[in-house]
C-alpha atoms as a PDB file:
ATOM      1  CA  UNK A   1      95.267 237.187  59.403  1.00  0.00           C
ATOM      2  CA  UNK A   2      96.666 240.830  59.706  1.00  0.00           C
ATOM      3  CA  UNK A   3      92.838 242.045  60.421  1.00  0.00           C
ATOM      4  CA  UNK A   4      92.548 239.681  63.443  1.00  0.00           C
ATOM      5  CA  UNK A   5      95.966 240.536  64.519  1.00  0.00           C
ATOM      6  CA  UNK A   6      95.313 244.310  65.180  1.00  0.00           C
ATOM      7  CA  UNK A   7      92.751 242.824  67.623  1.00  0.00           C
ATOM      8  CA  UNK A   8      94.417 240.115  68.911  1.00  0.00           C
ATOM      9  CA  UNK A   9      97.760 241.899  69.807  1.00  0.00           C
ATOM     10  CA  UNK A  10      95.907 245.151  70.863  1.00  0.00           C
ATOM     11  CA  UNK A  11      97.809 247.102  68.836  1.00  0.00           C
ATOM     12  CA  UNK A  12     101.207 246.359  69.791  1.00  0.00           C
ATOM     13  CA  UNK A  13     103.394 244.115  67.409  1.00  0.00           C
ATOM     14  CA  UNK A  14     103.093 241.396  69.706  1.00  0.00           C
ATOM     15  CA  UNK A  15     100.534 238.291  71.054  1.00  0.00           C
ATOM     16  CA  UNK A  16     101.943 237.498  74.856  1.00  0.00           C
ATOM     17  CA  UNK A  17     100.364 235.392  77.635  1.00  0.00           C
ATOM     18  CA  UNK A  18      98.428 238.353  78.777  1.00  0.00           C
ATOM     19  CA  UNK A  19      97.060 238.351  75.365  1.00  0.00           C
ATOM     20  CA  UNK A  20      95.820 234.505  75.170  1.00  0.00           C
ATOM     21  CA  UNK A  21      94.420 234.183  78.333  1.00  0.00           C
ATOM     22  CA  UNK A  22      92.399 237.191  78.139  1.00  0.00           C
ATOM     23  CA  UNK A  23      90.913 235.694  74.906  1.00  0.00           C
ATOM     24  CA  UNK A  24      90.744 232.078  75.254  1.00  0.00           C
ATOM     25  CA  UNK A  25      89.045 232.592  78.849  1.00  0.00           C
ATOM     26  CA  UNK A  26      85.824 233.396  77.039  1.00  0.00           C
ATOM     27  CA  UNK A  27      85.781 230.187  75.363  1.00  0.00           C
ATOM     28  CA  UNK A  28      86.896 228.401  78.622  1.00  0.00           C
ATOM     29  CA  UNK A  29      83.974 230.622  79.800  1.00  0.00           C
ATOM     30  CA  UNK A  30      81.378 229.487  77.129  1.00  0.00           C
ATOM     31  CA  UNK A  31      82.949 225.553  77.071  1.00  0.00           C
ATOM     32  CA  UNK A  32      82.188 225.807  81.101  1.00  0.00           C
ATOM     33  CA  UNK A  33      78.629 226.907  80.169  1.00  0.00           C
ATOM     34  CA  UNK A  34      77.828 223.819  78.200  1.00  0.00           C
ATOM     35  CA  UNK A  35      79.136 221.543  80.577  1.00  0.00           C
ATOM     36  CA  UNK A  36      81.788 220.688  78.649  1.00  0.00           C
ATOM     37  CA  UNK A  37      85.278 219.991  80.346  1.00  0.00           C
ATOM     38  CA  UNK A  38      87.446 222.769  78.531  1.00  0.00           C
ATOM     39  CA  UNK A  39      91.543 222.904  78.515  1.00  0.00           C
ATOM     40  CA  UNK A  40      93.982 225.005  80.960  1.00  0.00           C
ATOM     41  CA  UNK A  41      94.574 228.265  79.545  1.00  0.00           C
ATOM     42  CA  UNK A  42      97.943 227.973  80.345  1.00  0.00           C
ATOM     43  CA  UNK A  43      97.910 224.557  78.220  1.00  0.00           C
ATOM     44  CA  UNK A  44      96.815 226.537  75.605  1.00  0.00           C
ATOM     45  CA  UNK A  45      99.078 229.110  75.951  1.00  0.00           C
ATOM     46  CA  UNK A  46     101.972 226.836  75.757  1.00  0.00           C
ATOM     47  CA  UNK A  47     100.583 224.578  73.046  1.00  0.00           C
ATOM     48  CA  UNK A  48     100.101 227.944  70.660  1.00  0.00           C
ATOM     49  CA  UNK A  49     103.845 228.925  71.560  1.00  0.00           C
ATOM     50  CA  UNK A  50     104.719 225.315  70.344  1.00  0.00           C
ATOM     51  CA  UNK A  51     103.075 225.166  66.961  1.00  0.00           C
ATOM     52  CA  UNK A  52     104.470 228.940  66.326  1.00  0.00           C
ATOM     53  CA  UNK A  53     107.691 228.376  67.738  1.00  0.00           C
ATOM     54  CA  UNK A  54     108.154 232.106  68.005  1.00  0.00           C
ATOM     55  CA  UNK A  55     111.844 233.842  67.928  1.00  0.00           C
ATOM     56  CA  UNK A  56     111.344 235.203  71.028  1.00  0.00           C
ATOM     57  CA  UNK A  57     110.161 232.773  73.512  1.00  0.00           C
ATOM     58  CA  UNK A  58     107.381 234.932  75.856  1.00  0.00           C
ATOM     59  CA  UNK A  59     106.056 237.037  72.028  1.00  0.00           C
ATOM     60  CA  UNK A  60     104.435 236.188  69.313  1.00  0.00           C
ATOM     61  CA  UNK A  61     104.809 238.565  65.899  1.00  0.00           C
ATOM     62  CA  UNK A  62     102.717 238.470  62.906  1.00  0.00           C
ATOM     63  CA  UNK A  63     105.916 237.144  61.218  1.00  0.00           C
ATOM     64  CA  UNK A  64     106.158 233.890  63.965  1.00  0.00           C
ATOM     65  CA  UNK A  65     102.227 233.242  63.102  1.00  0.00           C
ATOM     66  CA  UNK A  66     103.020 233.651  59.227  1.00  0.00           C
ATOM     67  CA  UNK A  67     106.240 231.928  59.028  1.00  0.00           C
ATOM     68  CA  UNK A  68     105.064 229.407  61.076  1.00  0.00           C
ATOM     69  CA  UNK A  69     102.028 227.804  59.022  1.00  0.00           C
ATOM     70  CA  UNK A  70      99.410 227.948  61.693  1.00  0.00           C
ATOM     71  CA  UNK A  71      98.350 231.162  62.114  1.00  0.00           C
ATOM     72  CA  UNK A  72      94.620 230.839  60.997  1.00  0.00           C
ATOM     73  CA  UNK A  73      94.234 227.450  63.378  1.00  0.00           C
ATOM     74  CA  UNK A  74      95.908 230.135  66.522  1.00  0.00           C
ATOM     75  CA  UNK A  75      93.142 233.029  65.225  1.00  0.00           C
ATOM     76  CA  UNK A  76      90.091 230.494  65.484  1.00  0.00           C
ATOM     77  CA  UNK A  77      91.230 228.887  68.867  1.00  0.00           C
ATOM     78  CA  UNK A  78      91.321 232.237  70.626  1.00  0.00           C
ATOM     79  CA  UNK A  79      88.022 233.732  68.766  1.00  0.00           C
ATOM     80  CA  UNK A  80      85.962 231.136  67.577  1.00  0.00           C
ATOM     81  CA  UNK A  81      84.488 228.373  69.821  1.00  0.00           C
ATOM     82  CA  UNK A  82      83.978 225.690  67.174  1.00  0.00           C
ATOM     83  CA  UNK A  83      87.143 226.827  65.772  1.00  0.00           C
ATOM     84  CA  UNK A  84      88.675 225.439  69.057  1.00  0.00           C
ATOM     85  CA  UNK A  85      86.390 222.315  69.795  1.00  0.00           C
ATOM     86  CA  UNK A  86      87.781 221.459  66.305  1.00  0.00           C
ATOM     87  CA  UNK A  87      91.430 221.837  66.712  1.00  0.00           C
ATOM     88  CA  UNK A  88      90.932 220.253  70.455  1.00  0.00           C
ATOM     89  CA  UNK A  89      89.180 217.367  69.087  1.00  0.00           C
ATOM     90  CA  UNK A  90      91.237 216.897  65.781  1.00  0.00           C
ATOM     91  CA  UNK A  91      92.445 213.364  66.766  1.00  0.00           C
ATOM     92  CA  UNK A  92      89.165 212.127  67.627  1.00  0.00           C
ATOM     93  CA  UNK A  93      87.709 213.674  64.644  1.00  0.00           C
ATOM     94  CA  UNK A  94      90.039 212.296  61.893  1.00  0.00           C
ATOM     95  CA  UNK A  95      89.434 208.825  64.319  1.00  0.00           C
ATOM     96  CA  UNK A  96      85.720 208.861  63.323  1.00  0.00           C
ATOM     97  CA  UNK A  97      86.659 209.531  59.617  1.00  0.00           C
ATOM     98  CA  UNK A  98      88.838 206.812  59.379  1.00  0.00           C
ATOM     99  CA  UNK A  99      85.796 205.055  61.317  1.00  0.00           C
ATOM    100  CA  UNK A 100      83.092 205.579  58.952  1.00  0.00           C
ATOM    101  CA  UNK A 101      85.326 205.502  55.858  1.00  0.00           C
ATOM    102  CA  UNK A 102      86.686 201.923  56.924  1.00  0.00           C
ATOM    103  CA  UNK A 103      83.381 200.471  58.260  1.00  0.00           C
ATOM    104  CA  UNK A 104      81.877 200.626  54.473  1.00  0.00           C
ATOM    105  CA  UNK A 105      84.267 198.217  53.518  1.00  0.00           C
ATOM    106  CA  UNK A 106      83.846 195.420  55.899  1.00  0.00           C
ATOM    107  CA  UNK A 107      79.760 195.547  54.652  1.00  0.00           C
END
């Protein structure tokens, strides 16, 4: 997590908004690509400022993205395109598990 913060904050000690949208518009970018319907950045911003719930309100520290639990889900939405399909798609996903674990049983 501290490796990918150096990049993600650009050196400062801080992820903002300026900082989020100028990653997560490549994966808008490569989601548009595919023809597949991506999220508002802004969305995304403020659904990463509500799983961190960050002490200051417009920054993020490497403390808020420690303390708060969630910092390797916030790394792979902003770097990693199946790192965001997945957390995007996490309700459908664990659907389809429940799915195929509980249509074995009705057999």
């Amino acid at each position: 997590l501290r490796y990918f913060w150096r990049l993600l904050s650009f050196g400062k000690d801080y992820l903002d908004s300026f900082a989020i949208n100028y990653f997560f518009r490549d994966i808008v970018q490569i989601l548009s690509d595919n023809n597949i319907e991506a999220a508002r950045i802004s969305d995304v911003k403020d659904e990463i400022f509500d799983m961190v719930k960050p002490q200051d309100p417009l920054r993020i520290t490497l403390n808020d993205l420690i303390r708060s639990g969630c910092g390797d889900t916030v790394v792979e939405m902003l770097i990693d395109i199946n790192g965001f399909w997945a957390y995007d798609n996490r309700e459908s996903l664990v659907y389809d598990d429940d799915e195929e674990e509980g249509g074995g049983e009705n057999e």
